[in-house]
N, C-alpha and C. Protein backbone atom coordinates (compact mmCIF):
# COMPACT_ATOMS: atom_id res chain seq x y z
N UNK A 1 -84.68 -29.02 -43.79
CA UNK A 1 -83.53 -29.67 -44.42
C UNK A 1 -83.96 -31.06 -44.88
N UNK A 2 -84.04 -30.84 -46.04
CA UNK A 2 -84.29 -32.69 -46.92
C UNK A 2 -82.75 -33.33 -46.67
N UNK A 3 -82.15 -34.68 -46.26
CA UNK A 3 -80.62 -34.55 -46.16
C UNK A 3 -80.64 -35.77 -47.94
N UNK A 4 -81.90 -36.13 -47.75
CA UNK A 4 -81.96 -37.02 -49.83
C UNK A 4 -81.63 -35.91 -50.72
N UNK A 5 -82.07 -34.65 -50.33
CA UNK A 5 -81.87 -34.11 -51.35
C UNK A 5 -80.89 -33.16 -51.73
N UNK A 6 -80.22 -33.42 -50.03
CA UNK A 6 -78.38 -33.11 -50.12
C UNK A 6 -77.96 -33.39 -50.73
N UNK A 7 -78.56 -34.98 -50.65
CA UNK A 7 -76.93 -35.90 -50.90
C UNK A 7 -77.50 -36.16 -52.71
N UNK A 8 -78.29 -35.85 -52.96
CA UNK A 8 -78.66 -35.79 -54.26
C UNK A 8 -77.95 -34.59 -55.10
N UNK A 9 -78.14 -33.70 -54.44
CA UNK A 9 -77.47 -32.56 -55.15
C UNK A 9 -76.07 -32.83 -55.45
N UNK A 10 -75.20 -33.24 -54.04
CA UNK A 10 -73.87 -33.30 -53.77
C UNK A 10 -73.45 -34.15 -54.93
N UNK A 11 -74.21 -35.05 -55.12
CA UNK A 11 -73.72 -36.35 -56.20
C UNK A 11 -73.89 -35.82 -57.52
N UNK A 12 -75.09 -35.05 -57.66
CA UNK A 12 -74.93 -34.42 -59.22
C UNK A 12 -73.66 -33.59 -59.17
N UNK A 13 -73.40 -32.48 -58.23
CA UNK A 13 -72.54 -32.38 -58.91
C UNK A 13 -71.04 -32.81 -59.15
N UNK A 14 -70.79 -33.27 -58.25
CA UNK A 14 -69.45 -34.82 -58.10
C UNK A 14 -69.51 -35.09 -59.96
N UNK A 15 -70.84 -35.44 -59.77
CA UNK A 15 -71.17 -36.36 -61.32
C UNK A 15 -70.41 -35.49 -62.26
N UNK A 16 -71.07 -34.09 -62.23
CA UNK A 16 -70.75 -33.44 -63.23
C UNK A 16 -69.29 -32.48 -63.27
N UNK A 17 -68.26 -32.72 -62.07
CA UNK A 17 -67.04 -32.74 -62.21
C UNK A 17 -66.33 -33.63 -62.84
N UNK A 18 -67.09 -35.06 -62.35
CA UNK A 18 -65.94 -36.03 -62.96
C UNK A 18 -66.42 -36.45 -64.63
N UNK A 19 -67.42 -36.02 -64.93
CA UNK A 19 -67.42 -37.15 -66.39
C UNK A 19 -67.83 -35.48 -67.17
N UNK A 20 -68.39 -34.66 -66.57
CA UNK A 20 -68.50 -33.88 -68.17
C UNK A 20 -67.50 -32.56 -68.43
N UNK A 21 -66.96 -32.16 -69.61
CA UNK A 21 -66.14 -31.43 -69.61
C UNK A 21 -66.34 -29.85 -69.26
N UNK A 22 -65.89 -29.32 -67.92
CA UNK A 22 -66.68 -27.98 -67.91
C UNK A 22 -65.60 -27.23 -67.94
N UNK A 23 -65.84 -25.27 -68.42
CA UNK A 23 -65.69 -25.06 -68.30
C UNK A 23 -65.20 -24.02 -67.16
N UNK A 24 -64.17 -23.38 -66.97
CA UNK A 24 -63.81 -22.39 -65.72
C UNK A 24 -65.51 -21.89 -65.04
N UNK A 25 -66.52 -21.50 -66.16
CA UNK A 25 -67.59 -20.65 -65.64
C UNK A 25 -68.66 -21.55 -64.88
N UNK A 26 -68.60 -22.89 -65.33
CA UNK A 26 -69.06 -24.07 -65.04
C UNK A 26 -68.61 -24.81 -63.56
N UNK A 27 -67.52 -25.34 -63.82
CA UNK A 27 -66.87 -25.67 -62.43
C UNK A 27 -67.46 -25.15 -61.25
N UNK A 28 -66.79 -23.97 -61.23
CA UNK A 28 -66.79 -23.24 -59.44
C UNK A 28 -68.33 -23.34 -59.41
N UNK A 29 -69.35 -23.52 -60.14
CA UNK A 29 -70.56 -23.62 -59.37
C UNK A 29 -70.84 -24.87 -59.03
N UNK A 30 -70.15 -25.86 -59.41
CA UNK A 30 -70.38 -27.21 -59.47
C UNK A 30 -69.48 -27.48 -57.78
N UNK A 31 -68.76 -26.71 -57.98
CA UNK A 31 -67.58 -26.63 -56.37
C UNK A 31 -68.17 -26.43 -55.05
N UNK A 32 -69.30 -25.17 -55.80
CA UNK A 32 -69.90 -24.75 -54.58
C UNK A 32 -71.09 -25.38 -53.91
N UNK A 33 -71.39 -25.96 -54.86
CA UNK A 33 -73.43 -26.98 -54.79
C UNK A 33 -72.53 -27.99 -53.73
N UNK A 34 -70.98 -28.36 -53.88
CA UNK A 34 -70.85 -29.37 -52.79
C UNK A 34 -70.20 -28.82 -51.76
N UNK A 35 -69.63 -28.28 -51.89
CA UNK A 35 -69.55 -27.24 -50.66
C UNK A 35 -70.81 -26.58 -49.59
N UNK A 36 -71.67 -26.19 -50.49
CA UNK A 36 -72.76 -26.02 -49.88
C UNK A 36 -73.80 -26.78 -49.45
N UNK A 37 -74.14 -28.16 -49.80
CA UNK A 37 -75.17 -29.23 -49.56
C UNK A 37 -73.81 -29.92 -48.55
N UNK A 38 -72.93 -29.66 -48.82
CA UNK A 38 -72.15 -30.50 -47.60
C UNK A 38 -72.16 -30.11 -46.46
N UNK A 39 -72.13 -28.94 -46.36
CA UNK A 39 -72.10 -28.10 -45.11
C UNK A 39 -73.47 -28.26 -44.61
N UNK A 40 -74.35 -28.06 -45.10
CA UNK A 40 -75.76 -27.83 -44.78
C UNK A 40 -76.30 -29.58 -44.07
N UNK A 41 -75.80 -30.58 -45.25
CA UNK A 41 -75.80 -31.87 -44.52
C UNK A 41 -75.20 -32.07 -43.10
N UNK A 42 -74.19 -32.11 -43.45
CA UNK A 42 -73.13 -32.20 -42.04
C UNK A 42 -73.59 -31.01 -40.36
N UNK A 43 -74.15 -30.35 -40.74
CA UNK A 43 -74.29 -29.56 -39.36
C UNK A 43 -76.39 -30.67 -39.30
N UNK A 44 -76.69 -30.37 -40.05
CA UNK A 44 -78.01 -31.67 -40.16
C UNK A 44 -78.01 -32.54 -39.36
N UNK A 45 -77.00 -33.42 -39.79
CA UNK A 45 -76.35 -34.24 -38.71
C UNK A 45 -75.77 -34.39 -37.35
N UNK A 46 -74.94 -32.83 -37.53
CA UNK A 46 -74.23 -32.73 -35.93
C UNK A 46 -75.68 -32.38 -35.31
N UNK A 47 -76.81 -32.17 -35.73
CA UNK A 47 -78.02 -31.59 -34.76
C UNK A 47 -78.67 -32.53 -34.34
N UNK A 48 -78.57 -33.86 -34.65
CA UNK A 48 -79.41 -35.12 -34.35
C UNK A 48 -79.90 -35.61 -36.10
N UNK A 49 -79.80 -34.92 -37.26
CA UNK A 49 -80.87 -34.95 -38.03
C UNK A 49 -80.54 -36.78 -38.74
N UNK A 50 -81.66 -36.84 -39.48
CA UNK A 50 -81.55 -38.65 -39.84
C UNK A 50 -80.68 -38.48 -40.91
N UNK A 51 -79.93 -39.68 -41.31
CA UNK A 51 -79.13 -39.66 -42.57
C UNK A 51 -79.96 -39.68 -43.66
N UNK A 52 -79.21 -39.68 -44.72
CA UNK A 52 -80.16 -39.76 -46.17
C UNK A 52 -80.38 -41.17 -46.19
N UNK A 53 -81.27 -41.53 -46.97
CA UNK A 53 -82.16 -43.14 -47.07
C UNK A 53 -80.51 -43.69 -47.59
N UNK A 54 -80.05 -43.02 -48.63
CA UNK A 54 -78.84 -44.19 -48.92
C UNK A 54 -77.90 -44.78 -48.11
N UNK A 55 -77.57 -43.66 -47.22
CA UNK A 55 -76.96 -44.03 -46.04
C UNK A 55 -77.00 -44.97 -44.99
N UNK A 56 -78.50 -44.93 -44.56
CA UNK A 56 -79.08 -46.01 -43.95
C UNK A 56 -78.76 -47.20 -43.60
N UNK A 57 -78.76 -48.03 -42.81
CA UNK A 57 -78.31 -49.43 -42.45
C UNK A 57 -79.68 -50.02 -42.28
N UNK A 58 -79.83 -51.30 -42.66
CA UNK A 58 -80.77 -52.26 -42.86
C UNK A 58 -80.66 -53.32 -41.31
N UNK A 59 -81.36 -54.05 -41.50
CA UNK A 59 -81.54 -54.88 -40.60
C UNK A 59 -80.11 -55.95 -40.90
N UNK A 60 -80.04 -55.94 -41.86
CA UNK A 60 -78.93 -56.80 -42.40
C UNK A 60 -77.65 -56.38 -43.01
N UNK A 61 -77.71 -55.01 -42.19
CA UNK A 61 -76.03 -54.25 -41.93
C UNK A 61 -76.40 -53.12 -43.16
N UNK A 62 -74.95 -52.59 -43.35
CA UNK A 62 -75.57 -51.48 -44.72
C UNK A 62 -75.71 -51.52 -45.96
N UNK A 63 -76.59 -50.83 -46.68
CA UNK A 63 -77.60 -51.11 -47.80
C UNK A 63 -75.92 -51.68 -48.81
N UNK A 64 -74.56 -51.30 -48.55
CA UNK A 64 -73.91 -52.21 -49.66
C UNK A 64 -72.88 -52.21 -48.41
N UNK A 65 -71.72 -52.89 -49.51
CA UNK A 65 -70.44 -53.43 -48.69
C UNK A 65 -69.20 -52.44 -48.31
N UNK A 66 -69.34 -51.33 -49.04
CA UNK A 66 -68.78 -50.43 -48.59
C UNK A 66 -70.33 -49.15 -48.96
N UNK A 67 -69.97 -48.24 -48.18
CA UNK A 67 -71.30 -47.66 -47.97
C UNK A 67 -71.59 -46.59 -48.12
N UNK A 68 -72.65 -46.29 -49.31
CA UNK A 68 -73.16 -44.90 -49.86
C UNK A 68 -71.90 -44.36 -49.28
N UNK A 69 -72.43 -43.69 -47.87
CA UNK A 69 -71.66 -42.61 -47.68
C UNK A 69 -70.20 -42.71 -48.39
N UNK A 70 -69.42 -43.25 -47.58
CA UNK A 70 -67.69 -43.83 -48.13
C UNK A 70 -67.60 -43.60 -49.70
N UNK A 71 -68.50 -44.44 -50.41
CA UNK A 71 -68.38 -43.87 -52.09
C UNK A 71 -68.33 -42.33 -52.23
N UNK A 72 -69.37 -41.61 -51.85
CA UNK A 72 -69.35 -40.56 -51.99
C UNK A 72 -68.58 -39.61 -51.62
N UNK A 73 -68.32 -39.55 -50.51
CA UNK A 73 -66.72 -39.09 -49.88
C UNK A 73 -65.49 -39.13 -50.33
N UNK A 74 -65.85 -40.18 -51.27
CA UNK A 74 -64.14 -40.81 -51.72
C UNK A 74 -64.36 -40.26 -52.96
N UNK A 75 -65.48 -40.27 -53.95
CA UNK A 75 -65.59 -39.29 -55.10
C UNK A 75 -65.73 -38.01 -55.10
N UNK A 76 -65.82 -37.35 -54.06
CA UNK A 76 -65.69 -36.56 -54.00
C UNK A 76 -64.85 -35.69 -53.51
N UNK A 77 -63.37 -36.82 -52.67
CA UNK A 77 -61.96 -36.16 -52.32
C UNK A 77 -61.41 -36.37 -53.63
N UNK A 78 -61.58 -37.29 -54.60
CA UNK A 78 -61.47 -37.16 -55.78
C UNK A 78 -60.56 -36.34 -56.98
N UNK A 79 -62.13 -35.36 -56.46
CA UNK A 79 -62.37 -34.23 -57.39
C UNK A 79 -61.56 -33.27 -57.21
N UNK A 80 -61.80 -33.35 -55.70
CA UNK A 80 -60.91 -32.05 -54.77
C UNK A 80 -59.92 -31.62 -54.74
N UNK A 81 -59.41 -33.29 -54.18
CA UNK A 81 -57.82 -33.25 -53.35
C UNK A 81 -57.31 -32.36 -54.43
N UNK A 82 -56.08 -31.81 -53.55
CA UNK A 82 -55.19 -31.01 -53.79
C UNK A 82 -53.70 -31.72 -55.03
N UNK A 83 -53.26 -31.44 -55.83
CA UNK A 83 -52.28 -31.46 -56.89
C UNK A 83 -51.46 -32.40 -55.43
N UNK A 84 -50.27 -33.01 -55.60
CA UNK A 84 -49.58 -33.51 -54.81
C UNK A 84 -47.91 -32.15 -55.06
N UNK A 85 -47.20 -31.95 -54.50
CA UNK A 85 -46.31 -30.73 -54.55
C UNK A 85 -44.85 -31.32 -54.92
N UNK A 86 -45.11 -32.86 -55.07
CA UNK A 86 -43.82 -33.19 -55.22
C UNK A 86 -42.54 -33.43 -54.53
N UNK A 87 -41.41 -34.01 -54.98
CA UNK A 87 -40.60 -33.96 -53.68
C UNK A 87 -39.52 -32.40 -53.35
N UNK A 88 -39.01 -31.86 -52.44
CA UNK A 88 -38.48 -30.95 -52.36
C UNK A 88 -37.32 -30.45 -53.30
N UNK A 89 -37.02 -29.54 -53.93
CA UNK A 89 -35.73 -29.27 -54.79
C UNK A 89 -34.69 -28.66 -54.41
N UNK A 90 -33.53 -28.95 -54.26
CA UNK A 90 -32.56 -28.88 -53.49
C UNK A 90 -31.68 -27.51 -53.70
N UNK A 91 -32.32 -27.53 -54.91
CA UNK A 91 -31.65 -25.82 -55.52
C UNK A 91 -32.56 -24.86 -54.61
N UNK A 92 -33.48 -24.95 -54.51
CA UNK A 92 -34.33 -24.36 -53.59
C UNK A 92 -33.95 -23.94 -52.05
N UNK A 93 -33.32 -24.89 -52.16
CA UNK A 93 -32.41 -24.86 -50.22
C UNK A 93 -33.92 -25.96 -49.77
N UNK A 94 -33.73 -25.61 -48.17
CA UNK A 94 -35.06 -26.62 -47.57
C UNK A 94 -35.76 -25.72 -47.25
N UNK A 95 -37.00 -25.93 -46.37
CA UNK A 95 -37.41 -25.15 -45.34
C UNK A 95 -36.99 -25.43 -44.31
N UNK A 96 -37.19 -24.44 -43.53
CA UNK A 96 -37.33 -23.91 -42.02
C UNK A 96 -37.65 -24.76 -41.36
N UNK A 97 -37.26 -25.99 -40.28
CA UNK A 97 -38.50 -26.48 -39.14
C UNK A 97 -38.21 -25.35 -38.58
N UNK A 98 -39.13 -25.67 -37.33
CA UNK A 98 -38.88 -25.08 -35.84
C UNK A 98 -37.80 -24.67 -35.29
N UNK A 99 -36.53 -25.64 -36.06
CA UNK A 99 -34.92 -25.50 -34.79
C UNK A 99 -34.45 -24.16 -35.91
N UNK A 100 -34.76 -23.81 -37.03
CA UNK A 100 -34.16 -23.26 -37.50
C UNK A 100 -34.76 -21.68 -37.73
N UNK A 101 -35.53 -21.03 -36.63
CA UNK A 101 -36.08 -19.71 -36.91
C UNK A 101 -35.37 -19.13 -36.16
């Protein structure tokens, strides 16, 4: 496991969700390269493995002020996150909690 060349992958394709225009056939592979270098990173990690060089902390705290990682995470909930659902519609009725099954 290279984890540079995770987080290399992961970022191309981040990259190539957010700035180039793809199509449907395009996308989901672009979905999966981070799906898949993420997963593969992250258990890397849960095993002891070293972070990627960007990640890294210096003698003089980490290589920026908010840090590789965090950028990348955050561009890449981005991409992800889910549509927001809006507020509830009343014509609809509500849902169900708990008191009401």
């Amino acid at each position: 496991m290279d984890p540079n060349a995770a987080l290399a992958a992961i970022r191309q394709a981040v990259d190539q969700l957010e700035h180039e225009t793809l199509d449907r056939d395009d996308e989901i592979p672009a979905l999966y390269a981070v799906v898949e270098h993420f997963r593969a990173l992250d258990e890397w990690l849960q095993r002891g493995g070293f972070l990627p060089e960007a990640w890294e902390y210096t003698d003089r705290g980490p290589r920026s002020t908010t840090s590789e990682a965090e950028q990348t995470l955050a561009r890449i909930w981005d991409v992800l996150k889910p549509e927001p659902l809006g507020p509830p519609n009343p014509a609809h009725g509500h849902l169900p909690d708990h008191h009401d099954a």
